[in-house]
PDB file of N, CA and C in Angstrom:
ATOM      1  N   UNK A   1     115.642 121.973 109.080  1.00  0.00           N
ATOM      2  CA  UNK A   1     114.640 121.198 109.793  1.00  0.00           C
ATOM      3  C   UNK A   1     114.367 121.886 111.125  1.00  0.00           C
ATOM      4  N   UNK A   2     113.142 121.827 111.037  1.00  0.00           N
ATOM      5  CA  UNK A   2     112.613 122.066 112.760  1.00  0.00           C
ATOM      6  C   UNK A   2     111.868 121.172 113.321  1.00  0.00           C
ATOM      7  N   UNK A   3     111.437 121.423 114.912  1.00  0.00           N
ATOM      8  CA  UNK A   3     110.932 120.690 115.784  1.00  0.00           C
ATOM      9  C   UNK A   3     109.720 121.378 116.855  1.00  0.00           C
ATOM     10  N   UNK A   4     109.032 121.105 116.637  1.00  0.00           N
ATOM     11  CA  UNK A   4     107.598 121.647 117.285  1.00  0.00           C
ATOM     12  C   UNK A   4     107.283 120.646 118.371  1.00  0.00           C
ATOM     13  N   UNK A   5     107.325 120.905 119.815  1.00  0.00           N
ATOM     14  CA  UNK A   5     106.868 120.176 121.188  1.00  0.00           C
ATOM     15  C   UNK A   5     105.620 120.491 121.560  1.00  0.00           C
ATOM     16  N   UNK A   6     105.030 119.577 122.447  1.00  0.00           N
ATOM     17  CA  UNK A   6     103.638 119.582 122.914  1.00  0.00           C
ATOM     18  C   UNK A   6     103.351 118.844 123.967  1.00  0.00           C
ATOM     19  N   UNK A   7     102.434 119.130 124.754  1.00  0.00           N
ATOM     20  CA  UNK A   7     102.114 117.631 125.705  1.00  0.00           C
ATOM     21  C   UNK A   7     100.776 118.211 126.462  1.00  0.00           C
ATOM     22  N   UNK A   8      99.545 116.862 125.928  1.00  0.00           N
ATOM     23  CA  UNK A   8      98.516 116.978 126.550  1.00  0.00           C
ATOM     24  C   UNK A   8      98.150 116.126 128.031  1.00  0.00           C
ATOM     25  N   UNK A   9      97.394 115.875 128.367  1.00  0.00           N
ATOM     26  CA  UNK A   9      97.017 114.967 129.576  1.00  0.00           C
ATOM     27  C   UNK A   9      95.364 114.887 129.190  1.00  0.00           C
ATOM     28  N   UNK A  10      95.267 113.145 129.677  1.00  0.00           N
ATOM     29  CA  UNK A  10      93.597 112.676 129.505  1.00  0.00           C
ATOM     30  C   UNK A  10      92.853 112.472 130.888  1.00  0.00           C
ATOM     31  N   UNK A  11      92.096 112.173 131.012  1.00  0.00           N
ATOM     32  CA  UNK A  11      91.160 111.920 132.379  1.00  0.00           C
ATOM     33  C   UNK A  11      91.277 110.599 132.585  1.00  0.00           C
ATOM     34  N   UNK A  12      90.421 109.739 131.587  1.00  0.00           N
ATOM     35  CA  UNK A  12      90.699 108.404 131.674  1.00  0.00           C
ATOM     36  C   UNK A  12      91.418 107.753 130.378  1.00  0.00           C
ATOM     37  N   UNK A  13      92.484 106.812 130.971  1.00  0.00           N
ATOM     38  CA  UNK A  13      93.096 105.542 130.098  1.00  0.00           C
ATOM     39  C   UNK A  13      91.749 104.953 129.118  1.00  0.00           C
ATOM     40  N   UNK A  14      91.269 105.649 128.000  1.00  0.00           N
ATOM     41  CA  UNK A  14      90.538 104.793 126.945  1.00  0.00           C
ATOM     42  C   UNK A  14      90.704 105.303 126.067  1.00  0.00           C
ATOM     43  N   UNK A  15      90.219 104.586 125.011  1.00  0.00           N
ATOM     44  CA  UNK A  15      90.354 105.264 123.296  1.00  0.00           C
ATOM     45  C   UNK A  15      89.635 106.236 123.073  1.00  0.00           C
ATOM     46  N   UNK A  16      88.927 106.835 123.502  1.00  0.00           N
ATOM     47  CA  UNK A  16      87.843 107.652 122.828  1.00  0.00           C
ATOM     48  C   UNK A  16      88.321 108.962 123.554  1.00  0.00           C
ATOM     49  N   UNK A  17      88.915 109.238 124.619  1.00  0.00           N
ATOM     50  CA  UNK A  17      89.879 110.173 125.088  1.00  0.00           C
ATOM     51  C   UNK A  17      91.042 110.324 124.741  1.00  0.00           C
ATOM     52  N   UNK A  18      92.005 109.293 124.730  1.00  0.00           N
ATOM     53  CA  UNK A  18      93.088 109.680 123.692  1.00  0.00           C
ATOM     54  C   UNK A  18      93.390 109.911 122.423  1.00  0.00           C
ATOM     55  N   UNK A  19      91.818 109.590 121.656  1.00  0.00           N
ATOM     56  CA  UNK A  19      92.013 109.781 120.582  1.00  0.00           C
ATOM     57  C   UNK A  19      91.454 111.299 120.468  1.00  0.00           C
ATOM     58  N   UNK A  20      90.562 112.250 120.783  1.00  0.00           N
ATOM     59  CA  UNK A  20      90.395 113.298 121.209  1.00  0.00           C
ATOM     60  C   UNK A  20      91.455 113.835 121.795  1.00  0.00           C
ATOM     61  N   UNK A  21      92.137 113.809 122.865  1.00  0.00           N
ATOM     62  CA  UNK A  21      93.194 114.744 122.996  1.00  0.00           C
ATOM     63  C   UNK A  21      94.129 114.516 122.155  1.00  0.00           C
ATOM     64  N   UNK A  22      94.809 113.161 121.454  1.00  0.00           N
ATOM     65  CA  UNK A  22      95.364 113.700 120.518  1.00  0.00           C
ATOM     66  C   UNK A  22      95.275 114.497 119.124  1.00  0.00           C
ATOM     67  N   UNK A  23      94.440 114.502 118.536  1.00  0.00           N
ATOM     68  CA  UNK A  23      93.508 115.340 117.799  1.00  0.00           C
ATOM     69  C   UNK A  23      93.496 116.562 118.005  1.00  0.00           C
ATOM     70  N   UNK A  24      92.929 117.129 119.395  1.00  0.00           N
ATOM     71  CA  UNK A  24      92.934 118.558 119.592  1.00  0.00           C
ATOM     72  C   UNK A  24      94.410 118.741 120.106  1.00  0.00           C
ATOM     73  N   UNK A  25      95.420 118.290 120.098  1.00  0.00           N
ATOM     74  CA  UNK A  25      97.123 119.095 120.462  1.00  0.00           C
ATOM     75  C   UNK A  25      97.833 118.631 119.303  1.00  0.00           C
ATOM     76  N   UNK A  26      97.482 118.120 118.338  1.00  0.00           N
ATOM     77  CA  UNK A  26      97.762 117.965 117.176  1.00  0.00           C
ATOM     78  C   UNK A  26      97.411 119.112 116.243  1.00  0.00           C
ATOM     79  N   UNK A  27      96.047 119.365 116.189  1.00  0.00           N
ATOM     80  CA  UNK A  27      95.533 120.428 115.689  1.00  0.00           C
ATOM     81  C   UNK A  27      95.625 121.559 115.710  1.00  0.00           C
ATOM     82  N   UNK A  28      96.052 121.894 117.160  1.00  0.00           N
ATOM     83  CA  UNK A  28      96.378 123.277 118.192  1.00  0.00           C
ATOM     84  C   UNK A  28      97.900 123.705 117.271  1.00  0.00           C
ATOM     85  N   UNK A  29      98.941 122.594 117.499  1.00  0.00           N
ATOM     86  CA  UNK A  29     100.399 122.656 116.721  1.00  0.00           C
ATOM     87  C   UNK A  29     100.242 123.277 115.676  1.00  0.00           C
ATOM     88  N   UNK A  30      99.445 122.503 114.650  1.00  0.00           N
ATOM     89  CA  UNK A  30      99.523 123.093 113.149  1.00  0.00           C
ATOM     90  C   UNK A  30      98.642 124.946 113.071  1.00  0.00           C
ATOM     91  N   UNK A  31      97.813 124.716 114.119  1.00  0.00           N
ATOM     92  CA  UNK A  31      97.310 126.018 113.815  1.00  0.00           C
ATOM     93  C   UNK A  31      97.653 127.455 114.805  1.00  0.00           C
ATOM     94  N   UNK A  32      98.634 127.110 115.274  1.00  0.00           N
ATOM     95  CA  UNK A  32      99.544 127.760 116.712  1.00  0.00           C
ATOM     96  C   UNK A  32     100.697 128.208 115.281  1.00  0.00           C
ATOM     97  N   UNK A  33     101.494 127.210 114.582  1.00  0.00           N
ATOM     98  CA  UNK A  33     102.486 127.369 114.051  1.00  0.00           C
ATOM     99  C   UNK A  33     102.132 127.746 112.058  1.00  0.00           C
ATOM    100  N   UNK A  34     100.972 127.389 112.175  1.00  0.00           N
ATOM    101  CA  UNK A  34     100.496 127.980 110.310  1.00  0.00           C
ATOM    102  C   UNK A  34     101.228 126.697 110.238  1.00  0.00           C
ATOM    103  N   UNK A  35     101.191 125.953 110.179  1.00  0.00           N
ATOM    104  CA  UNK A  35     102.059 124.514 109.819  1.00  0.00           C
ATOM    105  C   UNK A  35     101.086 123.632 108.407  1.00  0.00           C
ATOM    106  N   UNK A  36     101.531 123.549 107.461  1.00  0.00           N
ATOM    107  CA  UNK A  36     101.936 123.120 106.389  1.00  0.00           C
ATOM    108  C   UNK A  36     102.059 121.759 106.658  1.00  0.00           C
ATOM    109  N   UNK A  37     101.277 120.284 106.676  1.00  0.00           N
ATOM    110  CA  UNK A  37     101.530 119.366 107.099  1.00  0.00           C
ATOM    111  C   UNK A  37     102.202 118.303 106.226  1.00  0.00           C
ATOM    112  N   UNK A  38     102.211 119.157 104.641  1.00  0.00           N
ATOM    113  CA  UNK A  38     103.446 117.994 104.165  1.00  0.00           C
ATOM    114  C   UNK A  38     104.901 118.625 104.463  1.00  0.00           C
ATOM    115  N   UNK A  39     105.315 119.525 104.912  1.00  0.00           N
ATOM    116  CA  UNK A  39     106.250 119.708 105.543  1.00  0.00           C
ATOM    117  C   UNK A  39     107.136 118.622 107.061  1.00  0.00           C
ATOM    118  N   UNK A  40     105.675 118.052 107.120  1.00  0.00           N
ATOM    119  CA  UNK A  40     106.514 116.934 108.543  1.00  0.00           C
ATOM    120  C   UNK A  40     106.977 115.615 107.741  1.00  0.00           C
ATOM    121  N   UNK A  41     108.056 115.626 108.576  1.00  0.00           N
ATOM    122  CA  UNK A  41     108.585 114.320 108.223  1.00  0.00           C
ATOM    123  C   UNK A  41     108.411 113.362 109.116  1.00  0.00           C
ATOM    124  N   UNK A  42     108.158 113.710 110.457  1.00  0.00           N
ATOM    125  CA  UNK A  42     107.931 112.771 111.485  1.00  0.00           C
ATOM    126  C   UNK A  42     107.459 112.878 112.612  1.00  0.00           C
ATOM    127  N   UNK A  43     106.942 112.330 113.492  1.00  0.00           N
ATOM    128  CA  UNK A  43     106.121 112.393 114.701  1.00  0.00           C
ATOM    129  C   UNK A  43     106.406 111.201 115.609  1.00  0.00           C
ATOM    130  N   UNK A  44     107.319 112.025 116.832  1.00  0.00           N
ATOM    131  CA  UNK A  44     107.595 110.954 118.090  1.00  0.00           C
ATOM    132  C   UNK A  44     106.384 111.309 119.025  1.00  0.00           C
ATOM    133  N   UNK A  45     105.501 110.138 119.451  1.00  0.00           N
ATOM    134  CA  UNK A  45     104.991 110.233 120.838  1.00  0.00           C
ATOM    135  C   UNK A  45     105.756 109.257 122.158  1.00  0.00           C
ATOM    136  N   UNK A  46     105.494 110.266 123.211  1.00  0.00           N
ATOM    137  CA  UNK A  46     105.925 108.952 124.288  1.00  0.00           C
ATOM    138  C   UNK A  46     104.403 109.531 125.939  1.00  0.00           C
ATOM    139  N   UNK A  47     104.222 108.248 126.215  1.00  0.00           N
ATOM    140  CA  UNK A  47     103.170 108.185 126.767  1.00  0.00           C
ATOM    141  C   UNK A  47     103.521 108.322 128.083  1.00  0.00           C
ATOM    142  N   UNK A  48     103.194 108.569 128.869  1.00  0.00           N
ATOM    143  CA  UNK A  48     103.061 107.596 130.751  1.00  0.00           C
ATOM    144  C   UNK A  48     102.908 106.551 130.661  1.00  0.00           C
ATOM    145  N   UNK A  49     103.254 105.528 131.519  1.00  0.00           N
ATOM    146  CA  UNK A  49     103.008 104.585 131.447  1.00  0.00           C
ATOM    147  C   UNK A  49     101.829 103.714 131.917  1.00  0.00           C
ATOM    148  N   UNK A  50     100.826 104.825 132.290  1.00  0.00           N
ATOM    149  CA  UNK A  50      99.476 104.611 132.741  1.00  0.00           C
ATOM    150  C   UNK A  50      98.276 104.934 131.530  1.00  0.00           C
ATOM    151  N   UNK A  51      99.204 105.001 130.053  1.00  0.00           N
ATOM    152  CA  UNK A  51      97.801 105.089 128.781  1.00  0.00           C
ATOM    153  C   UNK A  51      98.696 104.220 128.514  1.00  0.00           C
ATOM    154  N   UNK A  52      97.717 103.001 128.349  1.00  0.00           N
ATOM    155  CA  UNK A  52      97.587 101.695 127.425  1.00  0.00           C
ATOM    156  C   UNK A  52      96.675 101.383 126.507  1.00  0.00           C
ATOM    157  N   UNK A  53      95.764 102.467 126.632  1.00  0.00           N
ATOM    158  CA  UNK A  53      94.181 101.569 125.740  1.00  0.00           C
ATOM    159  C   UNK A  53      94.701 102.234 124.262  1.00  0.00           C
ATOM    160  N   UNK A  54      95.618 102.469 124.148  1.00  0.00           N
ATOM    161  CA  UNK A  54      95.926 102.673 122.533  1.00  0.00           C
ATOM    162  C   UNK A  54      96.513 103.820 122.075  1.00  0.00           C
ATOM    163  N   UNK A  55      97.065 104.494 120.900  1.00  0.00           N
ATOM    164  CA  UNK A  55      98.523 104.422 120.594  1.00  0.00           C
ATOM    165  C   UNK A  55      97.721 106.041 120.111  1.00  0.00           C
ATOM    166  N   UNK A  56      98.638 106.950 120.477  1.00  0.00           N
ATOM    167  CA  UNK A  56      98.068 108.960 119.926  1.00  0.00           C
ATOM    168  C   UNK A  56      97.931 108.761 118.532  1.00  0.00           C
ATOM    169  N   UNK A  57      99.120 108.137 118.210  1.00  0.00           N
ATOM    170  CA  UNK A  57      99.429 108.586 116.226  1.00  0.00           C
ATOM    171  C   UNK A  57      98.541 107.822 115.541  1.00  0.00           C
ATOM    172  N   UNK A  58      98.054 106.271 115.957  1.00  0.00           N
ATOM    173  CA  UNK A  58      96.896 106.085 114.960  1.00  0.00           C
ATOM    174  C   UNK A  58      95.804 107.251 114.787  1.00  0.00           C
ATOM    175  N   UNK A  59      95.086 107.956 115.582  1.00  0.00           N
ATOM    176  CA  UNK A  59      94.268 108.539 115.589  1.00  0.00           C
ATOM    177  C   UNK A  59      94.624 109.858 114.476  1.00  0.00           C
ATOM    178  N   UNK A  60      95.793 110.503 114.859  1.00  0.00           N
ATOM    179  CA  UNK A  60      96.823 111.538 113.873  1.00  0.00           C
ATOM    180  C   UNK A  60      96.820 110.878 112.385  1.00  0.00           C
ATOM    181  N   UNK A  61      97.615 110.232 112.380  1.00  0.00           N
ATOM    182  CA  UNK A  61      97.699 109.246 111.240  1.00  0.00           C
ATOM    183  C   UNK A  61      95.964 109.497 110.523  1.00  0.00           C
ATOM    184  N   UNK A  62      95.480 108.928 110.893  1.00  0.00           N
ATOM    185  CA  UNK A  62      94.048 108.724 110.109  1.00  0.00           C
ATOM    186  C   UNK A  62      93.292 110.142 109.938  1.00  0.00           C
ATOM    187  N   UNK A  63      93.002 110.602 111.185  1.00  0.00           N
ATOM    188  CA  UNK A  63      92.507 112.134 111.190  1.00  0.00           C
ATOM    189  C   UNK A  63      93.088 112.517 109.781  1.00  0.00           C
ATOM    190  N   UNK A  64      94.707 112.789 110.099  1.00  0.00           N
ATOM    191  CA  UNK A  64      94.969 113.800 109.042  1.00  0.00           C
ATOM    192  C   UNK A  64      95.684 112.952 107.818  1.00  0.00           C
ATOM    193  N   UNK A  65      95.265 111.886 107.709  1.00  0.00           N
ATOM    194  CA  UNK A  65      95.481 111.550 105.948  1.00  0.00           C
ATOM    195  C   UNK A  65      97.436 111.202 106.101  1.00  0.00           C
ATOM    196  N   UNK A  66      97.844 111.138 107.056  1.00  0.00           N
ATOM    197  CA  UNK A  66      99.508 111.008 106.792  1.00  0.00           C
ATOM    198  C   UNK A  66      99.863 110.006 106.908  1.00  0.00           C
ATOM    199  N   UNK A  67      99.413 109.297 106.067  1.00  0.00           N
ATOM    200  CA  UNK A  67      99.949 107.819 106.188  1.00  0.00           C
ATOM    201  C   UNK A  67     101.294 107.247 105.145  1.00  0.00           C
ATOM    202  N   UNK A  68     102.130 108.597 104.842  1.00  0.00           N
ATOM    203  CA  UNK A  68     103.583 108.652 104.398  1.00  0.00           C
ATOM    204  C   UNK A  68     104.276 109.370 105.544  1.00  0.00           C
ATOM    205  N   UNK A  69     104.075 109.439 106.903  1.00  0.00           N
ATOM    206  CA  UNK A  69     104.756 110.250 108.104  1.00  0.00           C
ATOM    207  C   UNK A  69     104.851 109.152 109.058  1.00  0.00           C
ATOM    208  N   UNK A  70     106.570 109.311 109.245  1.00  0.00           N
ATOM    209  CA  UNK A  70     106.894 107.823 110.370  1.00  0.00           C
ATOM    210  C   UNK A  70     106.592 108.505 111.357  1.00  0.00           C
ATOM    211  N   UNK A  71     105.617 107.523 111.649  1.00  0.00           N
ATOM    212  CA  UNK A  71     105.228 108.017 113.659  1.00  0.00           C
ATOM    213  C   UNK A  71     105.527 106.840 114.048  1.00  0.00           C
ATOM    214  N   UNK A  72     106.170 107.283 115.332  1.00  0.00           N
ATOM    215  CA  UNK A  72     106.443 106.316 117.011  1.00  0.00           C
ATOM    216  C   UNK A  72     106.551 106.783 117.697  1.00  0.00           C
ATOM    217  N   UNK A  73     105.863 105.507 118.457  1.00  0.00           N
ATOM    218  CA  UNK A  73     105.486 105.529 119.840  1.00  0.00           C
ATOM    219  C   UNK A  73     106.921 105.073 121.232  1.00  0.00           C
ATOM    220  N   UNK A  74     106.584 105.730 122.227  1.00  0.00           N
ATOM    221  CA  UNK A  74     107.917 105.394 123.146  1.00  0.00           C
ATOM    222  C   UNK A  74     106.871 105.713 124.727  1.00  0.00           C
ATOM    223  N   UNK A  75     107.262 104.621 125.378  1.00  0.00           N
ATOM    224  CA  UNK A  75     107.151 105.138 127.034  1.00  0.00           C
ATOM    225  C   UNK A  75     108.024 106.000 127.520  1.00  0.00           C
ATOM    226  N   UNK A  76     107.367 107.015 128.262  1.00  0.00           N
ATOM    227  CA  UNK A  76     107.936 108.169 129.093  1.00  0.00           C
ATOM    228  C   UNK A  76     108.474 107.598 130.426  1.00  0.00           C
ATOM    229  N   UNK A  77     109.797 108.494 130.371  1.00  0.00           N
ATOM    230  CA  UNK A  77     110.308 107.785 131.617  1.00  0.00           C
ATOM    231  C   UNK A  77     109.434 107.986 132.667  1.00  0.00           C
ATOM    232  N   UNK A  78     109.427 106.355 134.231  1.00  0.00           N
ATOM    233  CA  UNK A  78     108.528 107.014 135.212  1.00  0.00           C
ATOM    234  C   UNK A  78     109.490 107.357 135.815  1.00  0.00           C
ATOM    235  N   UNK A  79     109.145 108.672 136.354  1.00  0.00           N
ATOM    236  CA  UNK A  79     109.653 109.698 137.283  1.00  0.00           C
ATOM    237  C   UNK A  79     108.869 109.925 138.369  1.00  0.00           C
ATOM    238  N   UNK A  80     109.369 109.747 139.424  1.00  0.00           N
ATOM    239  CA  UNK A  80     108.471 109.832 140.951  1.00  0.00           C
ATOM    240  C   UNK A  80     107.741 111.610 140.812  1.00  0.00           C
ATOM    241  N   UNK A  81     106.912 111.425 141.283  1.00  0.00           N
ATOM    242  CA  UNK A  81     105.523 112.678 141.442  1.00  0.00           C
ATOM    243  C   UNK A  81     105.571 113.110 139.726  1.00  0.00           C
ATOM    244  N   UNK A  82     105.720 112.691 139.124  1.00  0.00           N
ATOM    245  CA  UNK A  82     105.688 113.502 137.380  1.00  0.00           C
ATOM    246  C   UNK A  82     104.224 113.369 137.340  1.00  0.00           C
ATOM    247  N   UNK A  83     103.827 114.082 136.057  1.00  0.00           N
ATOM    248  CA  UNK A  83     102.718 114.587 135.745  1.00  0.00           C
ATOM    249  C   UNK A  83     102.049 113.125 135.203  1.00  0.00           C
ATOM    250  N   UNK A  84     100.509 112.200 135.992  1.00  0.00           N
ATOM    251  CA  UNK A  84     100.640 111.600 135.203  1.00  0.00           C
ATOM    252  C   UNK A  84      99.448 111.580 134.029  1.00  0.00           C
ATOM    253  N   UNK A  85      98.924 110.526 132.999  1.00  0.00           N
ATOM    254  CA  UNK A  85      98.249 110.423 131.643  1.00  0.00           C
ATOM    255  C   UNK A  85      98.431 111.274 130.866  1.00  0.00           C
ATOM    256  N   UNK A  86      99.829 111.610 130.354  1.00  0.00           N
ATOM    257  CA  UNK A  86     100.653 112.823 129.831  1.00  0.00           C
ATOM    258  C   UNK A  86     100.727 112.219 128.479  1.00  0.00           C
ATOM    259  N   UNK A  87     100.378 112.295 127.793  1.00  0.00           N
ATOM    260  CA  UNK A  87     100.656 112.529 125.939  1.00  0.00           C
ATOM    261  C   UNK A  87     101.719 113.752 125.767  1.00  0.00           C
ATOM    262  N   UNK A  88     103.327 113.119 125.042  1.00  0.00           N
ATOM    263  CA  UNK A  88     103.589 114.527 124.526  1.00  0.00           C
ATOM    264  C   UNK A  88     104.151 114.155 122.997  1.00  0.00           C
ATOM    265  N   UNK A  89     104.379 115.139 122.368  1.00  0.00           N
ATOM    266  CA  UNK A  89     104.815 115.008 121.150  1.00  0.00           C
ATOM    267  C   UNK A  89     106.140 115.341 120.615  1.00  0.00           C
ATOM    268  N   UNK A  90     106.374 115.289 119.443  1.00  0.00           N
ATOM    269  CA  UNK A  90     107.620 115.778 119.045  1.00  0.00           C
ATOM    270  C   UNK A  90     107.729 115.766 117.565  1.00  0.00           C
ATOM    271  N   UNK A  91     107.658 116.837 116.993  1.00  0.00           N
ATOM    272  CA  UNK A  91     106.917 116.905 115.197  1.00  0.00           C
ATOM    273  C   UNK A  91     107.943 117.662 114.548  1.00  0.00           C
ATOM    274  N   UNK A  92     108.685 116.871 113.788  1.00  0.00           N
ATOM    275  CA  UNK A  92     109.955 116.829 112.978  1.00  0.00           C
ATOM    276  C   UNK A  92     109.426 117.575 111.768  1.00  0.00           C
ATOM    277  N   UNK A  93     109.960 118.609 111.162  1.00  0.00           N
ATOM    278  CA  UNK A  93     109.412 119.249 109.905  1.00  0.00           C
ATOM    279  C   UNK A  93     110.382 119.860 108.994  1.00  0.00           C
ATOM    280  N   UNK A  94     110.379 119.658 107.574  1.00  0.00           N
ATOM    281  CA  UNK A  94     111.668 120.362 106.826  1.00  0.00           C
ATOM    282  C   UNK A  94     110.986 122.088 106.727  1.00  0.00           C
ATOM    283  N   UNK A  95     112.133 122.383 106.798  1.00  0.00           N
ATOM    284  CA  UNK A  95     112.240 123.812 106.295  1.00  0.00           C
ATOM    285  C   UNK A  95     112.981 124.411 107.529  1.00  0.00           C
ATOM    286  N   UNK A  96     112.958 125.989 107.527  1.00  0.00           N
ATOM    287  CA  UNK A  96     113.148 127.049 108.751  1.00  0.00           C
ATOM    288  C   UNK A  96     112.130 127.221 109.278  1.00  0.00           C
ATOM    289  N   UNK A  97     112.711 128.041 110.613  1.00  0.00           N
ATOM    290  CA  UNK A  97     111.404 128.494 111.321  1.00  0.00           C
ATOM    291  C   UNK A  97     111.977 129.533 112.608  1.00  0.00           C
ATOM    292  N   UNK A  98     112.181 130.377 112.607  1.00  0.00           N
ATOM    293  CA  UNK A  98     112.564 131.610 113.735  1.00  0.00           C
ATOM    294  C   UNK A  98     111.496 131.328 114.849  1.00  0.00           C
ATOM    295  N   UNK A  99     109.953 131.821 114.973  1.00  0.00           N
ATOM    296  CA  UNK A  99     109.405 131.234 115.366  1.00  0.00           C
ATOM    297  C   UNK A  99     108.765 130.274 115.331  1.00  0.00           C
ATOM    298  N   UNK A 100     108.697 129.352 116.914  1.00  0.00           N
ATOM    299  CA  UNK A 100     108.107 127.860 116.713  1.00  0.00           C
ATOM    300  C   UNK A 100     107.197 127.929 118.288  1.00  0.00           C
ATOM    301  N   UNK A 101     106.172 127.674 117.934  1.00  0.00           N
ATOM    302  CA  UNK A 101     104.902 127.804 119.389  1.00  0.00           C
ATOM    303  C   UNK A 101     104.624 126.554 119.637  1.00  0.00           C
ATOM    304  N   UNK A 102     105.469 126.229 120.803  1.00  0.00           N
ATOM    305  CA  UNK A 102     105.070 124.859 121.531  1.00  0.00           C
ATOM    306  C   UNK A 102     103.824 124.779 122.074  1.00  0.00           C
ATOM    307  N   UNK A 103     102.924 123.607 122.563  1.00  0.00           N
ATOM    308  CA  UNK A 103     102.030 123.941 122.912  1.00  0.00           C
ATOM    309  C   UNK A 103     101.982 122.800 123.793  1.00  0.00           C
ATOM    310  N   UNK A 104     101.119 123.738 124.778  1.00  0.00           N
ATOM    311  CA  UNK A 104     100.573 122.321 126.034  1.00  0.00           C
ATOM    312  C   UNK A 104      99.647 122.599 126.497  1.00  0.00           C
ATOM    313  N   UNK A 105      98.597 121.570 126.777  1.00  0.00           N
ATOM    314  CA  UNK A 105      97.205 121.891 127.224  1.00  0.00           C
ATOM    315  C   UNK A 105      97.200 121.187 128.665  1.00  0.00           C
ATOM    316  N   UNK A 106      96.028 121.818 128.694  1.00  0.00           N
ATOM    317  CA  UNK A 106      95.372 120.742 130.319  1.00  0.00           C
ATOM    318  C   UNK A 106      96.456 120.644 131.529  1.00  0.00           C
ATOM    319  N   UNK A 107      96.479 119.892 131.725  1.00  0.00           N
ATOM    320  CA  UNK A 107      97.262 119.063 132.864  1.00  0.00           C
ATOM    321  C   UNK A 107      99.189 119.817 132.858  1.00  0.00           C
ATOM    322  N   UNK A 108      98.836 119.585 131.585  1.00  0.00           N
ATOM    323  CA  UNK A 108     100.707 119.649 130.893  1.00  0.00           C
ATOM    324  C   UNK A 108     101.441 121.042 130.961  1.00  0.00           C
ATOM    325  N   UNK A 109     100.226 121.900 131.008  1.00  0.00           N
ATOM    326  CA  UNK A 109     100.772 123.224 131.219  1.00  0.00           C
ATOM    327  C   UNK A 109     101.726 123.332 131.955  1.00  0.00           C
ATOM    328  N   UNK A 110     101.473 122.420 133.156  1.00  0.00           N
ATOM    329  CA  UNK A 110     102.359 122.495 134.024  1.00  0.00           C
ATOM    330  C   UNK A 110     103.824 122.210 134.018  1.00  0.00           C
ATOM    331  N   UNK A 111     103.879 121.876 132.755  1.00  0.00           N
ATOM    332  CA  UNK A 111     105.647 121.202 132.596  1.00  0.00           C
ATOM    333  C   UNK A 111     106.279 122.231 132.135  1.00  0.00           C
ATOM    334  N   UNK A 112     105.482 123.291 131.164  1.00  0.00           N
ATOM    335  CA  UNK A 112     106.421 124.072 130.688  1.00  0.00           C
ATOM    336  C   UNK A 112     105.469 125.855 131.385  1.00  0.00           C
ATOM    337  N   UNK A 113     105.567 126.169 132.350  1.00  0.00           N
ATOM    338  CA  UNK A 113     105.104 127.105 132.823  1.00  0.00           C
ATOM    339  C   UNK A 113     105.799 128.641 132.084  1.00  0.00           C
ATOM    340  N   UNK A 114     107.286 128.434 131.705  1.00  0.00           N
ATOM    341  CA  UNK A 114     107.566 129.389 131.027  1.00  0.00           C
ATOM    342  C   UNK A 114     106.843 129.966 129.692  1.00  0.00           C
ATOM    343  N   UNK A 115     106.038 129.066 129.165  1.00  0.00           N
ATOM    344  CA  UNK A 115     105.660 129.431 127.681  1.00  0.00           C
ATOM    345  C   UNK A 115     104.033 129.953 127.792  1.00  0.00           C
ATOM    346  N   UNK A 116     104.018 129.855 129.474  1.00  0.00           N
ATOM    347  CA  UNK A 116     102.129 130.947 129.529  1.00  0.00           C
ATOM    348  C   UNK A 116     101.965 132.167 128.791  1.00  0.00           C
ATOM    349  N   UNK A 117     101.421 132.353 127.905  1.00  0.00           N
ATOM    350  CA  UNK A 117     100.940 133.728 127.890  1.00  0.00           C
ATOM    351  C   UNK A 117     102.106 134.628 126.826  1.00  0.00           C
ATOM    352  N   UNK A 118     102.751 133.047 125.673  1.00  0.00           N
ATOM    353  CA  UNK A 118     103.777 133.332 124.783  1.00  0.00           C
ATOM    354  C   UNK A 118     102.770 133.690 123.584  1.00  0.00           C
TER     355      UNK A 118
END
């Protein structure tokens, strides 16, 4: 089993933005990693606690037809000055994998600055 990380950031708290960024860092994963999507077994999101207007994985879920893939949802710890309207992920998958290309867009880049230009 492997594990593929991610984390986007939205502009504004609504559905029609989170469902778009989750979509495009969802999409980015599978096509960053050649990912095989009956290979996942599961998908953790955890939010900021400043997106409420609705949940990353419904949008995942439906987009991509996986409605045999346990997804949940979790609040991100608040952490004083942290990055905030942060979507990140966490995509559980059977098999190997030597390489695995995390990905972070927008805002989020900023969390993992080591992986620029991987």
């Amino acid at each position: 089993m492997f594990a593929i990380r991610g984390a986007t950031t939205i502009g504004k708290n609504n559905s029609s933005e989170i469902k778009a960024a989750s979509i495009e860092l969802f999409g980015k994963i599978i096509e960053k990693n050649e990912l095989d999507i009956s290979h996942i077994v599961s998908i953790t999101f955890s939010c900021t606690d400043d997106i409420t207007a609705a949940y990353p994985g419904k949008y995942i879920r439906k987009y991509y037809n996986l409605h045999k893939v346990a997804i949940m949802h979790f609040n991100e710890m608040n952490v004083e000055n942290s990055l905030k309207k942060c979507i990140r992920i966490l995509v559980l998958c059977n098999g190997e994998r030597v390489n695995i290309n995390y990905v972070y867009l927008k805002d989020a880049i900023s969390l993992r600055k080591d992986l620029i230009n991987k």
